[in-house]
C-alpha atoms as a PDB file:
ATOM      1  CA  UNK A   1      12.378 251.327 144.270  1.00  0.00           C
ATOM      2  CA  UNK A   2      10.713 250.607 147.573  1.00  0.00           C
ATOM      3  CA  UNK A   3       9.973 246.803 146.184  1.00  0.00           C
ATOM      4  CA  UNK A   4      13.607 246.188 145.294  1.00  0.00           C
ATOM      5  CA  UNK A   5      15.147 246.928 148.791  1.00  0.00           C
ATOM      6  CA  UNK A   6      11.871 244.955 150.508  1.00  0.00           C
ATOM      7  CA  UNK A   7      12.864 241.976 148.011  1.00  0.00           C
ATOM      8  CA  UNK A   8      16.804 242.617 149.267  1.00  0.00           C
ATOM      9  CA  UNK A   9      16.458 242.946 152.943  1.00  0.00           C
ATOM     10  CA  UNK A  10      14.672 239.855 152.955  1.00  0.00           C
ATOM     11  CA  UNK A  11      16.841 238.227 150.569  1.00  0.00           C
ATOM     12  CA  UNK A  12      19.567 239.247 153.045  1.00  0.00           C
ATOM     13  CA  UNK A  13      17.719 238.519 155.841  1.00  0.00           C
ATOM     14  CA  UNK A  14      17.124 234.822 154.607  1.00  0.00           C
ATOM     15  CA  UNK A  15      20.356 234.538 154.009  1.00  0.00           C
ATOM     16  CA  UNK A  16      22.121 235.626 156.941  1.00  0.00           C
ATOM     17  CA  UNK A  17      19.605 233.092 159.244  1.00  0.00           C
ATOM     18  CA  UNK A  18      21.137 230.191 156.814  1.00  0.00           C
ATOM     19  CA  UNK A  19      24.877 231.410 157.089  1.00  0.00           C
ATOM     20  CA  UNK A  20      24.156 231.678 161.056  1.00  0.00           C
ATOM     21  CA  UNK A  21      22.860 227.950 160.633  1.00  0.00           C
ATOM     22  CA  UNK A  22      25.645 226.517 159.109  1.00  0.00           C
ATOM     23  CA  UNK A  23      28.119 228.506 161.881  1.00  0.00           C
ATOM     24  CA  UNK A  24      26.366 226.937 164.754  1.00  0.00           C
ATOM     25  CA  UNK A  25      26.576 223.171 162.933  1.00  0.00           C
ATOM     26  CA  UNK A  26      30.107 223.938 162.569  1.00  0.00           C
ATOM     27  CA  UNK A  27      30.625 225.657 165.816  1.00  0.00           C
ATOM     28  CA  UNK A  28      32.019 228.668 164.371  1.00  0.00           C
ATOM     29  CA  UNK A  29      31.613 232.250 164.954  1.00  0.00           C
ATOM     30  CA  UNK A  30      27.455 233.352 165.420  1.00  0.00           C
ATOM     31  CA  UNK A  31      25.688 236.314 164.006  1.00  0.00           C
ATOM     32  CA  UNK A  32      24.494 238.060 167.287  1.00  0.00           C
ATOM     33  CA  UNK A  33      20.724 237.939 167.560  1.00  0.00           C
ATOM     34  CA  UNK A  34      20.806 241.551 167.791  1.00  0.00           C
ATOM     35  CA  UNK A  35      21.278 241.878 163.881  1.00  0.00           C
ATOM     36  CA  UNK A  36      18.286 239.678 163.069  1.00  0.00           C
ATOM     37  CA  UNK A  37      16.241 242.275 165.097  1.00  0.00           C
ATOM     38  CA  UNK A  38      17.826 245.364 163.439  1.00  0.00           C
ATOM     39  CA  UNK A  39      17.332 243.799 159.536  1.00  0.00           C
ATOM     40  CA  UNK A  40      14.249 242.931 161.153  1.00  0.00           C
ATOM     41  CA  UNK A  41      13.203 246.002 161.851  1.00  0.00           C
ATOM     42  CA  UNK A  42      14.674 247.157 158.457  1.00  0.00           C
ATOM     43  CA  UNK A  43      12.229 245.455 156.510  1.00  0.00           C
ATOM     44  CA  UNK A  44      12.985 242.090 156.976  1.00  0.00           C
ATOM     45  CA  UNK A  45      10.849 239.537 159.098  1.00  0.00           C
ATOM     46  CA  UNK A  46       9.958 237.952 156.057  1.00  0.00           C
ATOM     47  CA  UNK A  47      13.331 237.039 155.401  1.00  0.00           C
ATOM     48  CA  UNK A  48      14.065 235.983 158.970  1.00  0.00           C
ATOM     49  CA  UNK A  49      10.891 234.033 159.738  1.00  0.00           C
ATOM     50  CA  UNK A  50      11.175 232.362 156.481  1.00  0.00           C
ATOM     51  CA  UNK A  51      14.999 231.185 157.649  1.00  0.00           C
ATOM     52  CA  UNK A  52      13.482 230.031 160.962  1.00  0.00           C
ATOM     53  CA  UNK A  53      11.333 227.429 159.090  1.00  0.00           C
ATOM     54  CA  UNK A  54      13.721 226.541 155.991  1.00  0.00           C
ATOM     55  CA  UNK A  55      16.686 226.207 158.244  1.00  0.00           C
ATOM     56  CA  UNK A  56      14.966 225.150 161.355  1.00  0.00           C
ATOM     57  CA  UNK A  57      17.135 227.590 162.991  1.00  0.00           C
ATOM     58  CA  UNK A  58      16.302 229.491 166.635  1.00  0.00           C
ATOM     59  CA  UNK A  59      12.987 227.846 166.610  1.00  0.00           C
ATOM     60  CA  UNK A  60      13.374 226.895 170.229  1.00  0.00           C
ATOM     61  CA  UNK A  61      13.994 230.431 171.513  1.00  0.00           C
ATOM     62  CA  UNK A  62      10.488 231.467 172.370  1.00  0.00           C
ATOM     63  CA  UNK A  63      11.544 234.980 172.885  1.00  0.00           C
ATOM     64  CA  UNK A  64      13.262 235.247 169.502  1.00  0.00           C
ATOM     65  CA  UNK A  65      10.171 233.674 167.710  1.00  0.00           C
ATOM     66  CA  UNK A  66       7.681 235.387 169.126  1.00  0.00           C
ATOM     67  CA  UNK A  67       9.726 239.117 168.541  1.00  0.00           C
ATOM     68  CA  UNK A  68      10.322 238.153 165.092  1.00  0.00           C
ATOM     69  CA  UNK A  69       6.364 237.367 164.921  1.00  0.00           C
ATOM     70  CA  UNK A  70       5.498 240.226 166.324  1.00  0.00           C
ATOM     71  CA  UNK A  71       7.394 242.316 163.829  1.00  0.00           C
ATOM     72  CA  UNK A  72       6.734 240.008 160.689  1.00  0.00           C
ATOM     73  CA  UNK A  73       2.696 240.707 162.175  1.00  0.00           C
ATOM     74  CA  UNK A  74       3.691 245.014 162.085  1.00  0.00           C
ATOM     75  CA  UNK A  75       5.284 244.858 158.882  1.00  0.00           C
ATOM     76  CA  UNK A  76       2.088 243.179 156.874  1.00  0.00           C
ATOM     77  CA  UNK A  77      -0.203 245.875 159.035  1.00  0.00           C
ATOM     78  CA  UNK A  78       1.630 248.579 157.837  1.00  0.00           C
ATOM     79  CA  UNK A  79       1.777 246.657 154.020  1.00  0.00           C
ATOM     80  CA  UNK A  80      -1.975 246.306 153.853  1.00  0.00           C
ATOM     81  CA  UNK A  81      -1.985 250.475 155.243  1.00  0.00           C
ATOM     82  CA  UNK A  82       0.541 251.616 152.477  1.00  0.00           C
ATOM     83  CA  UNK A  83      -1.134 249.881 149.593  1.00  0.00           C
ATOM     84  CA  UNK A  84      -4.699 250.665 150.650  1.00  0.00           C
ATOM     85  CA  UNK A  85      -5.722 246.510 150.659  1.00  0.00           C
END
């Protein structure tokens, strides 16, 4: 149960950095940063860091990199914590 929503917050979270991609390149309605944080936060860094580097997207906010970092660096801490690695 627990590895299906990690698997679809991060699915979601991947997705939603490419479908904020393709709105800036068309110059169409964003996806506030705010949400990245909060599915962030929900589980998915993963997701959203991944996005950064397939989409090349928000890679030149240094603030927005280095939260999403940060959390991406919490979430495998508390990974390695739950599964007793």
């Amino acid at each position: 149960m627990a590895y299906d929503y990690f698997l679809l917050v991060n699915a979601a979270s991947f997705l939603l950095m490419g479908v904020d991609k393709l709105s800036a390149i068309r110059g169409e309605s964003r996806i506030p940063e705010k949400w990245f944080f909060m599915i962030s936060i929900a589980g998915g860094p993963f997701g959203v860091f991944l996005g950064m580097a397939v989409f090349h997207h928000k890679t030149r906010k240094t603030y927005f990199g280095l939260i999403v970092t940060l959390m991406l660096i919490a979430y495998v801490f508390v990974l390695i914590v739950l599964t007793g690695l």
